[in-house]
PDB file of N, CA and C in Angstrom:
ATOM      1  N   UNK A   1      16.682  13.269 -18.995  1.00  0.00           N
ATOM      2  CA  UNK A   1      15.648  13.139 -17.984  1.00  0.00           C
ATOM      3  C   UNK A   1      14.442  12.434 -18.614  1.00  0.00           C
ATOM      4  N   UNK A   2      13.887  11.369 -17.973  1.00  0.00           N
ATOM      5  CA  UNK A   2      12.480  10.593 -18.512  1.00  0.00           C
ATOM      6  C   UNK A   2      11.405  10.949 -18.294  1.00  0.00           C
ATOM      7  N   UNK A   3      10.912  11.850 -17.065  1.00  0.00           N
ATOM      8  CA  UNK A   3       9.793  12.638 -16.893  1.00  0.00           C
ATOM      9  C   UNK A   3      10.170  14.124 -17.259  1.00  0.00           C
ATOM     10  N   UNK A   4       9.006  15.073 -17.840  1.00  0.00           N
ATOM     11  CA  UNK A   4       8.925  16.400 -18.369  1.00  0.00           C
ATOM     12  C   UNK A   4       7.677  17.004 -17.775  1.00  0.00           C
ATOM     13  N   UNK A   5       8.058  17.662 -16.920  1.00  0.00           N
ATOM     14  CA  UNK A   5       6.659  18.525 -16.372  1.00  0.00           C
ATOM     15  C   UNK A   5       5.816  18.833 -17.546  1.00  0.00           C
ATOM     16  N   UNK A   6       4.685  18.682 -17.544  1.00  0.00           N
ATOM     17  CA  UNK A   6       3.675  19.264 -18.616  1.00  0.00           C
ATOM     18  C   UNK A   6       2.437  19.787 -17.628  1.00  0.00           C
ATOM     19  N   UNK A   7       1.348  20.264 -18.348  1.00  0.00           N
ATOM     20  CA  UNK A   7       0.449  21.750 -17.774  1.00  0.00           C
ATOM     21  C   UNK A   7       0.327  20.410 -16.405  1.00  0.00           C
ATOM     22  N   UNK A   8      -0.421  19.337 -16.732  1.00  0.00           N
ATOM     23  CA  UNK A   8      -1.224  18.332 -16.138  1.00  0.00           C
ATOM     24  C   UNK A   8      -0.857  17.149 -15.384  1.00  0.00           C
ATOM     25  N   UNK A   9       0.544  16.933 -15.461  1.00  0.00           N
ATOM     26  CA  UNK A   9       1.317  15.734 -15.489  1.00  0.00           C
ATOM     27  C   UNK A   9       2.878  15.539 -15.734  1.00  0.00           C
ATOM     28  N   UNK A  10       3.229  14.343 -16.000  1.00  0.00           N
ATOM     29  CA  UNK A  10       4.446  14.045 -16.178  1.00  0.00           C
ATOM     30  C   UNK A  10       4.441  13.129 -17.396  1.00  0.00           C
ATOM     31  N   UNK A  11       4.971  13.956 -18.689  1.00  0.00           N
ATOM     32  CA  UNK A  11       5.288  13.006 -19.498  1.00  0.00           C
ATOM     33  C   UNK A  11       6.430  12.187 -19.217  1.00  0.00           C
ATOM     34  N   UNK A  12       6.054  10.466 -19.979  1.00  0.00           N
ATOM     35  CA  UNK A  12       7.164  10.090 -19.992  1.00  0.00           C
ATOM     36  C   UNK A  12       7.840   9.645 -21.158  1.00  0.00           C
ATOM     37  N   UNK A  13       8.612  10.338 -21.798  1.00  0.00           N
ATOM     38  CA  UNK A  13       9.334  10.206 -23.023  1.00  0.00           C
ATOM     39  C   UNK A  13       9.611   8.950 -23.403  1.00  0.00           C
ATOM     40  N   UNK A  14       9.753   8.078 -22.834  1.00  0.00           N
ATOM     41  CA  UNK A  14       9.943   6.725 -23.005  1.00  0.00           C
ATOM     42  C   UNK A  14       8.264   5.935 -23.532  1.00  0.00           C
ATOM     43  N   UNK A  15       7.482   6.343 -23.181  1.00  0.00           N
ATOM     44  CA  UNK A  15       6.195   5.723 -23.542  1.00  0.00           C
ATOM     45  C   UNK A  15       5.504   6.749 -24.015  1.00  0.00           C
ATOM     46  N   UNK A  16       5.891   7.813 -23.864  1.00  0.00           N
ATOM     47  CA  UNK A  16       4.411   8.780 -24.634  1.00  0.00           C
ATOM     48  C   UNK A  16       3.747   8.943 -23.876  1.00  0.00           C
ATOM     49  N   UNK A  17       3.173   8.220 -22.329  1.00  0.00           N
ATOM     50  CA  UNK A  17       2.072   8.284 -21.328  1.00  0.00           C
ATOM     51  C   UNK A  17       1.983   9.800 -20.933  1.00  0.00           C
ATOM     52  N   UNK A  18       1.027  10.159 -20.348  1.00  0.00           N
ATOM     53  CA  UNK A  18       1.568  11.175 -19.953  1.00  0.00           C
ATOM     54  C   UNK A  18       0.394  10.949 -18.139  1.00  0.00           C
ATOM     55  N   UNK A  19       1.649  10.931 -16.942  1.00  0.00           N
ATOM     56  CA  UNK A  19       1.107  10.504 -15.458  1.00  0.00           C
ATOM     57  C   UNK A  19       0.417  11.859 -14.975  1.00  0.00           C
ATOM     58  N   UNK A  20      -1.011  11.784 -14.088  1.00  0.00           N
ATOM     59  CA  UNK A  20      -1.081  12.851 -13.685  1.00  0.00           C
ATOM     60  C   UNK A  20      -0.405  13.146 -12.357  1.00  0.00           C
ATOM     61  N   UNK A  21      -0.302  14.240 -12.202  1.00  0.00           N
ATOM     62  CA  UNK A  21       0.605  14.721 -11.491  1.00  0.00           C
ATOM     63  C   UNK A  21       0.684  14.747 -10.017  1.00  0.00           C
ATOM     64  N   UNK A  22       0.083  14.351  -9.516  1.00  0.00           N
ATOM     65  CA  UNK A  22      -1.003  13.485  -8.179  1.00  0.00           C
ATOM     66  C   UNK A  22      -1.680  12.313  -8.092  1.00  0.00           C
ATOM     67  N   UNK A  23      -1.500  11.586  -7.145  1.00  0.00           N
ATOM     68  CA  UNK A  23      -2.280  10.627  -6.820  1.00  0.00           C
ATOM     69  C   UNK A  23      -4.036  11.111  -6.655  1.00  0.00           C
ATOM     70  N   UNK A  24      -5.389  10.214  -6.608  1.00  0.00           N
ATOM     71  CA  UNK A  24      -6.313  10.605  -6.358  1.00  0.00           C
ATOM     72  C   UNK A  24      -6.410  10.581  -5.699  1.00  0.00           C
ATOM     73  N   UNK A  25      -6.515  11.230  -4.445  1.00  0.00           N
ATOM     74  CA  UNK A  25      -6.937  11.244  -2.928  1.00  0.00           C
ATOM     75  C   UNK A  25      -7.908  10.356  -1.952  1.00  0.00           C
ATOM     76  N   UNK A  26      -7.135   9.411  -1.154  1.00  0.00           N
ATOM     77  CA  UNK A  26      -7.727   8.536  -0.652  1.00  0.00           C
ATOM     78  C   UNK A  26      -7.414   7.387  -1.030  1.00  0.00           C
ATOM     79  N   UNK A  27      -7.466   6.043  -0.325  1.00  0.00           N
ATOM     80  CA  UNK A  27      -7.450   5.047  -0.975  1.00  0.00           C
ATOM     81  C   UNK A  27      -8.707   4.429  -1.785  1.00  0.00           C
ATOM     82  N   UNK A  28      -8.516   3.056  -2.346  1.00  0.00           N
ATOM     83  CA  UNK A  28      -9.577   2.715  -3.313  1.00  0.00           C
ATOM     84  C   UNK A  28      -9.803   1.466  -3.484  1.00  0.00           C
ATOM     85  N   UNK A  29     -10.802   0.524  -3.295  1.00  0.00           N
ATOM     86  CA  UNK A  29     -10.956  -1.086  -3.727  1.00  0.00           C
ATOM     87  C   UNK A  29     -11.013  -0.713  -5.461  1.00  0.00           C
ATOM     88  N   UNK A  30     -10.394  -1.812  -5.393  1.00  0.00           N
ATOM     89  CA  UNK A  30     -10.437  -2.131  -7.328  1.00  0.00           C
ATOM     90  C   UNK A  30     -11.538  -1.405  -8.158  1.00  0.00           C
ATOM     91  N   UNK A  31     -12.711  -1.988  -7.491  1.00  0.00           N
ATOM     92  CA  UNK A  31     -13.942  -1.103  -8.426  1.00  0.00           C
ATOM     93  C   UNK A  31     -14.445   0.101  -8.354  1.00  0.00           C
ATOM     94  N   UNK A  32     -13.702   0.954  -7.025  1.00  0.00           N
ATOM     95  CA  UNK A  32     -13.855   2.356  -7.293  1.00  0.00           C
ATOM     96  C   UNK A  32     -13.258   2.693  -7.846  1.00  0.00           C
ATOM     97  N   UNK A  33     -11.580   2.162  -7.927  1.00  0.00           N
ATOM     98  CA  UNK A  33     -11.033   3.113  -8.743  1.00  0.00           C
ATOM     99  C   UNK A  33     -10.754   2.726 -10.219  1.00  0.00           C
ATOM    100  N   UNK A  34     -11.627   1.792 -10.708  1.00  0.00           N
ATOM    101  CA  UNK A  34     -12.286   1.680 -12.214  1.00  0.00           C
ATOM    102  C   UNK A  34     -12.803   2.720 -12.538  1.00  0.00           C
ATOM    103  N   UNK A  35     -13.732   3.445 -11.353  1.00  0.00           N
ATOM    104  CA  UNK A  35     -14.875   4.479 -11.993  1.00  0.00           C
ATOM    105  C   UNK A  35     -13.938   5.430 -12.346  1.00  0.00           C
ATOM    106  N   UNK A  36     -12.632   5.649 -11.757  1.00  0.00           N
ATOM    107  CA  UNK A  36     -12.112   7.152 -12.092  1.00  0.00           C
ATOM    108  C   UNK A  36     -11.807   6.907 -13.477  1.00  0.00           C
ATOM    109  N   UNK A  37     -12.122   5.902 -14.343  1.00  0.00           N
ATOM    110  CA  UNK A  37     -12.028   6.368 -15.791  1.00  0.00           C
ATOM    111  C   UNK A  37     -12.352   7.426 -16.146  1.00  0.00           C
ATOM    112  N   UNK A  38     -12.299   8.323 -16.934  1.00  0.00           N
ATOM    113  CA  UNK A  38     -12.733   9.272 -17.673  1.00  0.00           C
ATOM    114  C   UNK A  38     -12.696   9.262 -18.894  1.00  0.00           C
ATOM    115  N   UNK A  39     -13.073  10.147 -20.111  1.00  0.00           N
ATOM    116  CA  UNK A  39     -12.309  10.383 -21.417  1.00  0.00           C
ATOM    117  C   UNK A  39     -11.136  10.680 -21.531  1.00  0.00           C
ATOM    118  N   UNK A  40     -10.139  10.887 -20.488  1.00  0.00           N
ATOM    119  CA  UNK A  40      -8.767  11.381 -20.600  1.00  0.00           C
ATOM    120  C   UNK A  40      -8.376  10.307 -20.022  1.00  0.00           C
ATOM    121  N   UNK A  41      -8.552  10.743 -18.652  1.00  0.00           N
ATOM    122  CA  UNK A  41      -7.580   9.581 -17.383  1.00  0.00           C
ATOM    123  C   UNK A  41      -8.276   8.437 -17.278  1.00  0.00           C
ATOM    124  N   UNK A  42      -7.317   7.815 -16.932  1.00  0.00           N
ATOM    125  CA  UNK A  42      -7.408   6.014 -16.664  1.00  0.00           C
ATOM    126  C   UNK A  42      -6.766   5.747 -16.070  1.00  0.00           C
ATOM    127  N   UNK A  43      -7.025   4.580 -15.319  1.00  0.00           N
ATOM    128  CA  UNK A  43      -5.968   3.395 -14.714  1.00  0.00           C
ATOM    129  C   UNK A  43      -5.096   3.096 -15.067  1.00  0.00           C
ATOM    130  N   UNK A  44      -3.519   2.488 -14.811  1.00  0.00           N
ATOM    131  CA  UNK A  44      -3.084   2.009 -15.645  1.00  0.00           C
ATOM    132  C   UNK A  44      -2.687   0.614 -15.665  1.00  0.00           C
ATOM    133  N   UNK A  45      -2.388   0.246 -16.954  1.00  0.00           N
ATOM    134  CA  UNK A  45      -2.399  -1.706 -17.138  1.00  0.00           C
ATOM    135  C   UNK A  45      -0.693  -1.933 -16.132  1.00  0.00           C
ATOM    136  N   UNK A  46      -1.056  -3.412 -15.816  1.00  0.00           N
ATOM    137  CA  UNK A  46       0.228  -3.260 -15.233  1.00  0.00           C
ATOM    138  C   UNK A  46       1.512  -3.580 -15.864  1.00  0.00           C
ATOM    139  N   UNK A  47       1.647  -3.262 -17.072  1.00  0.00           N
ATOM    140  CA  UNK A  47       2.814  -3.396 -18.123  1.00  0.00           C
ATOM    141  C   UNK A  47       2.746  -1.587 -18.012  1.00  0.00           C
ATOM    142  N   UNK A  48       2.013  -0.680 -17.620  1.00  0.00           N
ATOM    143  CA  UNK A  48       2.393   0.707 -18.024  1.00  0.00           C
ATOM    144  C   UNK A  48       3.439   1.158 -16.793  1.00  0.00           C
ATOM    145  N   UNK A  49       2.407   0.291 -15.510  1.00  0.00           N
ATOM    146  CA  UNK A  49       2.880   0.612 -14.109  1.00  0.00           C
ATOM    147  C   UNK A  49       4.248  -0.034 -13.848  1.00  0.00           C
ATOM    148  N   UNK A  50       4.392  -1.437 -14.860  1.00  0.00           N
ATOM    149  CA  UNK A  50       5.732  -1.918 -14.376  1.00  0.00           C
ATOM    150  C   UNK A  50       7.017  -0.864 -15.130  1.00  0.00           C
ATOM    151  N   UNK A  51       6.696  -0.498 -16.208  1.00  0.00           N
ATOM    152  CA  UNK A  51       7.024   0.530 -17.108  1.00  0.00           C
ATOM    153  C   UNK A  51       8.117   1.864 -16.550  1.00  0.00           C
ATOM    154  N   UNK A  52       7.374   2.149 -15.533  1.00  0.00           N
ATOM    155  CA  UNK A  52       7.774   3.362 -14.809  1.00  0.00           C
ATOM    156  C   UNK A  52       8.555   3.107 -13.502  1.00  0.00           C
ATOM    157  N   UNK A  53       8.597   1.834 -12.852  1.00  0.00           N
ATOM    158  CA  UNK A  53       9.350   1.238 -11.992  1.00  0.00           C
ATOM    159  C   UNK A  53      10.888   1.297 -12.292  1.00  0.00           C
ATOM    160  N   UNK A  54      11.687   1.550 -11.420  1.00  0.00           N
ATOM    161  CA  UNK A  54      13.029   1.635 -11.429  1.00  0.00           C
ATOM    162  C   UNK A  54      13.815   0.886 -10.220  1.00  0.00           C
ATOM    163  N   UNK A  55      14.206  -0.302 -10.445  1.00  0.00           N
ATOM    164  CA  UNK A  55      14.689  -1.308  -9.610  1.00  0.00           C
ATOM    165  C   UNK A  55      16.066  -0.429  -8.923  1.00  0.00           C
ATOM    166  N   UNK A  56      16.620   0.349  -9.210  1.00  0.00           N
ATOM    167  CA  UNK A  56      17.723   1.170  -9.013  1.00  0.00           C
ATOM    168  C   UNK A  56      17.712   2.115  -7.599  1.00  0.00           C
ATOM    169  N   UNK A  57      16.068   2.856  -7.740  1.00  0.00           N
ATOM    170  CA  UNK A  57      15.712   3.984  -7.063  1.00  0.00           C
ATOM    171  C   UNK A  57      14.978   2.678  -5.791  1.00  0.00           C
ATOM    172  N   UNK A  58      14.923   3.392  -4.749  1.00  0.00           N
ATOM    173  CA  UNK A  58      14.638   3.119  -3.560  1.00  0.00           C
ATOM    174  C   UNK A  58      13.634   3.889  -2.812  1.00  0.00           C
ATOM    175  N   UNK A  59      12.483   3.008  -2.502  1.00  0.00           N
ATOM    176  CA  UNK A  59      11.981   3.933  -1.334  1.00  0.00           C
ATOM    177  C   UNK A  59      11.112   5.837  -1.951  1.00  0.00           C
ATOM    178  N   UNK A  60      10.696   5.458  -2.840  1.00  0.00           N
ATOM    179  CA  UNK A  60       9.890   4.838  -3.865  1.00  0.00           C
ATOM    180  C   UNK A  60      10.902   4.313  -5.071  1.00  0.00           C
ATOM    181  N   UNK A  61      10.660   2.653  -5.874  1.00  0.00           N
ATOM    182  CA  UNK A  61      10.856   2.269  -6.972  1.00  0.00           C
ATOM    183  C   UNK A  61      10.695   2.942  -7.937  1.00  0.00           C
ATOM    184  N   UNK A  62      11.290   3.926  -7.979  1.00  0.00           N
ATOM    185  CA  UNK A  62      10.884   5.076  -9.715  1.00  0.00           C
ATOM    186  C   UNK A  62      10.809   6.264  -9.433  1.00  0.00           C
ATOM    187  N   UNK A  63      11.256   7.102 -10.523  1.00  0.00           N
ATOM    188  CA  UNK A  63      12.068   8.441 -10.685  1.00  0.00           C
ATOM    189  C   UNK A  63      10.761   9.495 -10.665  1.00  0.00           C
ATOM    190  N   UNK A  64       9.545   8.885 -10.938  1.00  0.00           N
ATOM    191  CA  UNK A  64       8.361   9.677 -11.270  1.00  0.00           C
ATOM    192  C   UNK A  64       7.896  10.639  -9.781  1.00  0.00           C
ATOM    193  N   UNK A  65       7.737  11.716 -10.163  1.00  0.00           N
ATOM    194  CA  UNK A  65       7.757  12.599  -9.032  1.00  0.00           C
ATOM    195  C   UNK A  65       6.178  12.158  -8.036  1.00  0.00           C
ATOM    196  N   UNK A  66       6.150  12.364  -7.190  1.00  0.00           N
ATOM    197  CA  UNK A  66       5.190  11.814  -6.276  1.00  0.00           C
ATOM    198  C   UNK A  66       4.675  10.760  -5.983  1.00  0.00           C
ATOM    199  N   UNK A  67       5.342   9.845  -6.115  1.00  0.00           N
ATOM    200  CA  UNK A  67       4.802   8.451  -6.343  1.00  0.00           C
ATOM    201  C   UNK A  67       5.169   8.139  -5.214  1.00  0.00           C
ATOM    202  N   UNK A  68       4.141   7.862  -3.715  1.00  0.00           N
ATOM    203  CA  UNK A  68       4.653   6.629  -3.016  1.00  0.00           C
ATOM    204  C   UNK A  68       4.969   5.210  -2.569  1.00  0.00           C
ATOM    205  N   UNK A  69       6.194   5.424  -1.507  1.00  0.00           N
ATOM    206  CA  UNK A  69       6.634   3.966  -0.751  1.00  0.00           C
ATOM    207  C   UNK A  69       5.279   3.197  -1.033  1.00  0.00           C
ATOM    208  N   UNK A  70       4.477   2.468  -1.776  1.00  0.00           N
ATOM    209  CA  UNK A  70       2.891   1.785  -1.452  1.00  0.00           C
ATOM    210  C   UNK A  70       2.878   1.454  -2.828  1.00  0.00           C
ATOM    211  N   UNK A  71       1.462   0.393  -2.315  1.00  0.00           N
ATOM    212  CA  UNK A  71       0.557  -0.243  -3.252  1.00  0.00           C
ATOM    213  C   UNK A  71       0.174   0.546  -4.255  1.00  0.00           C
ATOM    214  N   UNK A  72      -0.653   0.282  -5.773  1.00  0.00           N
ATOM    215  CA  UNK A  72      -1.142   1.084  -6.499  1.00  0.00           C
ATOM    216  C   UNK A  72      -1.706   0.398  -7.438  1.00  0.00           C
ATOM    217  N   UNK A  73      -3.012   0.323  -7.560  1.00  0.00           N
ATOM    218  CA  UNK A  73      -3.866  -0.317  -8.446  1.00  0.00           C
ATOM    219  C   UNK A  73      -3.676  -0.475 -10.285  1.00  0.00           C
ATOM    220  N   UNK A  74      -3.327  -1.782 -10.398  1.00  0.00           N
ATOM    221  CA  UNK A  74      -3.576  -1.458 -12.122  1.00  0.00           C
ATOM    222  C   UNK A  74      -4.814  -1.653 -12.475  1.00  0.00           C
ATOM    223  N   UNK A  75      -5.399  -1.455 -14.077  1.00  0.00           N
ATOM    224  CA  UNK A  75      -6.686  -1.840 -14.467  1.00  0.00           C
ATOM    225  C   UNK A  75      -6.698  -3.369 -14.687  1.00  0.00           C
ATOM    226  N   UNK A  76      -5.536  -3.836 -15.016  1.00  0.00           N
ATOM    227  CA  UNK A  76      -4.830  -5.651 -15.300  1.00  0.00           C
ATOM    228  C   UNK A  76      -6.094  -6.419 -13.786  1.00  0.00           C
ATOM    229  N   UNK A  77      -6.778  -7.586 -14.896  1.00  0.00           N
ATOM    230  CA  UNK A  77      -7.527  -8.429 -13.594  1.00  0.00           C
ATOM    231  C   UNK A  77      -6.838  -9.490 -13.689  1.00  0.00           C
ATOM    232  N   UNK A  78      -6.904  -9.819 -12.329  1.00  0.00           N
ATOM    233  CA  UNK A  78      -5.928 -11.122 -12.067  1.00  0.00           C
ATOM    234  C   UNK A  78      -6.715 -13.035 -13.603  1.00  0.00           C
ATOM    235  N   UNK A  79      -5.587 -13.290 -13.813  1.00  0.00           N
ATOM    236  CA  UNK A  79      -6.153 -13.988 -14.934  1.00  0.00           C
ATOM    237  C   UNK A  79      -7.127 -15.429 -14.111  1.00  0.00           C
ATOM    238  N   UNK A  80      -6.297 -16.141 -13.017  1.00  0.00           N
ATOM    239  CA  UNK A  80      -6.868 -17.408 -12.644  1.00  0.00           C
ATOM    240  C   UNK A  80      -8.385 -17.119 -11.317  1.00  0.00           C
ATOM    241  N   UNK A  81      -8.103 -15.578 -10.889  1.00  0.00           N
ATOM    242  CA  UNK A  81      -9.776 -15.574  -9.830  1.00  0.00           C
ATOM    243  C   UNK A  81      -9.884 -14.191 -10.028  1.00  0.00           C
ATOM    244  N   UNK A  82     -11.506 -13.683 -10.034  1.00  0.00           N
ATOM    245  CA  UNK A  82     -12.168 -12.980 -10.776  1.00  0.00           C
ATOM    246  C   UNK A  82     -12.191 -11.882  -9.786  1.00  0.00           C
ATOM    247  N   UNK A  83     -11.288 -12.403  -8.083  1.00  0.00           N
ATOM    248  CA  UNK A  83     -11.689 -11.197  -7.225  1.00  0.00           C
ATOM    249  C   UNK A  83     -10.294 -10.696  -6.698  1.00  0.00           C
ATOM    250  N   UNK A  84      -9.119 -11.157  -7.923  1.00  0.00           N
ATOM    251  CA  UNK A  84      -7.963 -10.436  -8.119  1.00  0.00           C
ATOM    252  C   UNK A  84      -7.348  -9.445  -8.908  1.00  0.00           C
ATOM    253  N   UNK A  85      -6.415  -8.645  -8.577  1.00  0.00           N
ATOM    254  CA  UNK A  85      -6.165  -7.319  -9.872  1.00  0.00           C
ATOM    255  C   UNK A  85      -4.852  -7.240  -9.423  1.00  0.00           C
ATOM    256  N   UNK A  86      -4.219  -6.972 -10.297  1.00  0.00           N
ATOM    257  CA  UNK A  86      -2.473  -6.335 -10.594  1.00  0.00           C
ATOM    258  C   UNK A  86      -2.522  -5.337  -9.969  1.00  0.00           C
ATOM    259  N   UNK A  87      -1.649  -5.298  -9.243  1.00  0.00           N
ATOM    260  CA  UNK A  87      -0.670  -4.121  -8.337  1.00  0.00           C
ATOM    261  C   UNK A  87       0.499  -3.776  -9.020  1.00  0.00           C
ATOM    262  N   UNK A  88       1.203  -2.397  -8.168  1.00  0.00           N
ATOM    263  CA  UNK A  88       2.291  -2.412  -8.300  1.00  0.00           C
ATOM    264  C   UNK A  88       3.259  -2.226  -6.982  1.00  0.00           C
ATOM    265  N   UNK A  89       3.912  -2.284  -6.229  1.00  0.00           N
ATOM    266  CA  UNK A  89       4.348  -1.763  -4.886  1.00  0.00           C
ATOM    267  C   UNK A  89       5.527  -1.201  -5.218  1.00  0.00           C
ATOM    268  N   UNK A  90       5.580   0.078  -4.804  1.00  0.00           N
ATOM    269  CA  UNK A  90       6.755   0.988  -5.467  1.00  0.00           C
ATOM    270  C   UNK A  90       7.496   1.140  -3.467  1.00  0.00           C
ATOM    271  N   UNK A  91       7.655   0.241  -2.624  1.00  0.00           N
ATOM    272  CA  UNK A  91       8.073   0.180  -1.756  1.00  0.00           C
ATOM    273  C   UNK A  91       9.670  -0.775  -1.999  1.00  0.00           C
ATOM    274  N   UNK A  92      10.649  -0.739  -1.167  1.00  0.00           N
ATOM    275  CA  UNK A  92      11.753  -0.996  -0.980  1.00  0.00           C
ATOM    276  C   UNK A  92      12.309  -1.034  -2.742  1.00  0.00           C
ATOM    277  N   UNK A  93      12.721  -1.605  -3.355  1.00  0.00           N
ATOM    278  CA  UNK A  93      12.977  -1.527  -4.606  1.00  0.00           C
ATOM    279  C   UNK A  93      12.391  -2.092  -5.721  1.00  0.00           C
ATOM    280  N   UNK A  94      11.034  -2.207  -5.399  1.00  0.00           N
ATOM    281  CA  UNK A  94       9.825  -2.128  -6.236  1.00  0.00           C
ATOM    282  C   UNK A  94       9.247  -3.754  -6.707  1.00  0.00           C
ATOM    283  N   UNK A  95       7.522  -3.800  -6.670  1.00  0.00           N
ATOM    284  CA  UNK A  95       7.430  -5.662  -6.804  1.00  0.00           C
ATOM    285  C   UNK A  95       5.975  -5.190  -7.227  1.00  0.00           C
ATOM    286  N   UNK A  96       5.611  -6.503  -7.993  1.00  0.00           N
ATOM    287  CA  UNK A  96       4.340  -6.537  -8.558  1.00  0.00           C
ATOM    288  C   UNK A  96       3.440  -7.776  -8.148  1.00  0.00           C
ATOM    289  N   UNK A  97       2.418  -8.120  -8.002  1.00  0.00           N
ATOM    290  CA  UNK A  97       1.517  -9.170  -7.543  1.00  0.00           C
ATOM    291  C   UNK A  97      -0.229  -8.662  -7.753  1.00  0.00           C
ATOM    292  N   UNK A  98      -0.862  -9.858  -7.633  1.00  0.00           N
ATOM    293  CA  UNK A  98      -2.398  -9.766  -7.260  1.00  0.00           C
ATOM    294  C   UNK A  98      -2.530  -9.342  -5.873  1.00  0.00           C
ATOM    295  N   UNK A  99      -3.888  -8.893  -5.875  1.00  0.00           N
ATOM    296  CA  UNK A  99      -4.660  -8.759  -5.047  1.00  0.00           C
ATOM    297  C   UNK A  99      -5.652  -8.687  -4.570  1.00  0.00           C
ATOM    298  N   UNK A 100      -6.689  -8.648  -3.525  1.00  0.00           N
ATOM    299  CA  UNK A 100      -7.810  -9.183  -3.396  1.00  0.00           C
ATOM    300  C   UNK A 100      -8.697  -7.899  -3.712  1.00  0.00           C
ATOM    301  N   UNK A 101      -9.191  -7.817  -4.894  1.00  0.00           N
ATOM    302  CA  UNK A 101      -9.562  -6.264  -5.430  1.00  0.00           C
ATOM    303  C   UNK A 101     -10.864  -5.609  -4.043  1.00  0.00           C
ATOM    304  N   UNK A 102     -10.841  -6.400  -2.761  1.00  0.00           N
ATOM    305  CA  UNK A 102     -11.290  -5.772  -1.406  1.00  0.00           C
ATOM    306  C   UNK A 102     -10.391  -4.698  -1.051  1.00  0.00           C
ATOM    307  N   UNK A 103      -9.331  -5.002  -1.575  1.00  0.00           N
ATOM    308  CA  UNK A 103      -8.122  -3.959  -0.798  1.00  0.00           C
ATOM    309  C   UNK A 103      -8.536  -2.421  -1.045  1.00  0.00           C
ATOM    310  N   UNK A 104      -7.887  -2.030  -0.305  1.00  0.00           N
ATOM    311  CA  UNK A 104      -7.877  -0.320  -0.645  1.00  0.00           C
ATOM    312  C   UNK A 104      -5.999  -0.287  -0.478  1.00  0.00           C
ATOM    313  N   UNK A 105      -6.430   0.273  -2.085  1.00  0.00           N
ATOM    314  CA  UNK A 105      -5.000   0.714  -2.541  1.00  0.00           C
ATOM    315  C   UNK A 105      -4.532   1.987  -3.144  1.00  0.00           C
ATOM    316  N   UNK A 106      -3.606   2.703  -3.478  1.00  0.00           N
ATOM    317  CA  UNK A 106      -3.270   3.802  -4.023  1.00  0.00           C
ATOM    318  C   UNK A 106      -3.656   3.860  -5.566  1.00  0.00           C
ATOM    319  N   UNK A 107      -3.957   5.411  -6.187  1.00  0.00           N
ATOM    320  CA  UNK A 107      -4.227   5.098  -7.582  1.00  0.00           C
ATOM    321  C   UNK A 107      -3.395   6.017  -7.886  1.00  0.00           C
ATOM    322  N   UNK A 108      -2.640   5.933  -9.205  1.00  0.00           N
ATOM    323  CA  UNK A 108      -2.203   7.356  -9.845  1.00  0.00           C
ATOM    324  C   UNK A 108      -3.203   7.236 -11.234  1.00  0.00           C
ATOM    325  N   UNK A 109      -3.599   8.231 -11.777  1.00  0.00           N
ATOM    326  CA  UNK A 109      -3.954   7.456 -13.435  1.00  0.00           C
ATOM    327  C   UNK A 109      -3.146   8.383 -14.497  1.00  0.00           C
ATOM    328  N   UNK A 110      -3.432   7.842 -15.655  1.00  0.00           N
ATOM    329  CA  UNK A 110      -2.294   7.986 -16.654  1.00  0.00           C
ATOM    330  C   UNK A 110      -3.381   8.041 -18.389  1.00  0.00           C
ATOM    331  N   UNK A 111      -2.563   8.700 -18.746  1.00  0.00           N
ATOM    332  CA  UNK A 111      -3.369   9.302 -20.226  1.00  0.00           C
ATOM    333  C   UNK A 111      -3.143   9.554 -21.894  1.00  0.00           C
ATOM    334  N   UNK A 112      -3.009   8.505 -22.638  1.00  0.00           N
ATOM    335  CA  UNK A 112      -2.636   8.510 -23.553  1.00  0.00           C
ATOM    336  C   UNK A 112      -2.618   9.640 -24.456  1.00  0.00           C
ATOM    337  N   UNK A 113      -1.060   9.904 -25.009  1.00  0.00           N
ATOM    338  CA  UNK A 113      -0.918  11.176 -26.016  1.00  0.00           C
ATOM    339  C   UNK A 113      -1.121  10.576 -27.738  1.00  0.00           C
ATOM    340  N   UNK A 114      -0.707   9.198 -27.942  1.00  0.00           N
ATOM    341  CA  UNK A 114      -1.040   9.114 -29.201  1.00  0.00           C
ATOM    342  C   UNK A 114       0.335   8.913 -29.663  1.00  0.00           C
ATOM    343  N   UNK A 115       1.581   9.516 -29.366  1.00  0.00           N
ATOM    344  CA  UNK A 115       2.856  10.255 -29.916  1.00  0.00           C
ATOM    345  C   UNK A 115       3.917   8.668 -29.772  1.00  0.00           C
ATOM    346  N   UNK A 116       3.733   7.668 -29.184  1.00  0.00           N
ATOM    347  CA  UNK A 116       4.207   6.579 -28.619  1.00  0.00           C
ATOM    348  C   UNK A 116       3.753   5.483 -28.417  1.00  0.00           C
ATOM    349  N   UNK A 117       3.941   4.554 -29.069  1.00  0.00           N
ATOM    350  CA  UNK A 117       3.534   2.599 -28.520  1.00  0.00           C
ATOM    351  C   UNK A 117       4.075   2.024 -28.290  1.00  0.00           C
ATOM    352  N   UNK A 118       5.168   2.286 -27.514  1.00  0.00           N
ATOM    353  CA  UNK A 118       6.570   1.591 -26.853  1.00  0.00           C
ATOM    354  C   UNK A 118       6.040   0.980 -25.921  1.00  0.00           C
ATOM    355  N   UNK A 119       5.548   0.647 -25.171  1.00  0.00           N
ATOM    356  CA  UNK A 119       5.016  -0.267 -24.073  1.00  0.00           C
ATOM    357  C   UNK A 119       3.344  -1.367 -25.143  1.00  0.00           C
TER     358      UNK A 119
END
């Protein structure tokens, strides 16, 4: 199994990350849900978010418990315009793209253990 319930989250043995265990409630344009940085939780880049995607699973793209059919913000800014950011869409069997960081999108955030640098 690749996710492990822990007190807070879902480790994932494969990266060391460890996901919290809920989405943040509500949707979010890009720069609010920057602020939910903390000292623990963060955003995640979209190499963490593509990471956890599972082209296999359907309806949500990936095995990670609560994750929905939807959009979901990475911290990744789009490289060629300054008012784009990396997604992930864990809808039909999962896709990644920019977006117009106006959007309101889903966040999960995610929290480094130290134990892993596989991604």
């Amino acid at each position: 199994m690749r996710f492990e319930k822990t007190n807070d989250g879902y480790l994932d043995i494969h990266t060391g990350l460890i996901w919290k265990e809920k989405d943040e409630p509500g949707d979010f344009k890009y720069k609010k849900a920057m602020k939910l940085n903390s000292n623990a939780w963060r955003l995640p880049t979209i190499k963490e978010l593509l990471a956890i995607m599972d082209c296999a699973s359907y309806q949500p793209a990936t095995r990670l418990s609560n994750i929905k059919s939807s959009l979901y913000w990475s911290s990744t800014p789009g490289a060629m315009f300054s008012d784009n950011a990396w997604s992930t869409d864990f809808s039909g069997h999962g896709d990644s793209n920019k977006y117009d960081r106006g959007n309101k999108l889903l966040v999960r955030l995610v929290r480094d253990t130290g134990e892993n640098d596989a991604i």
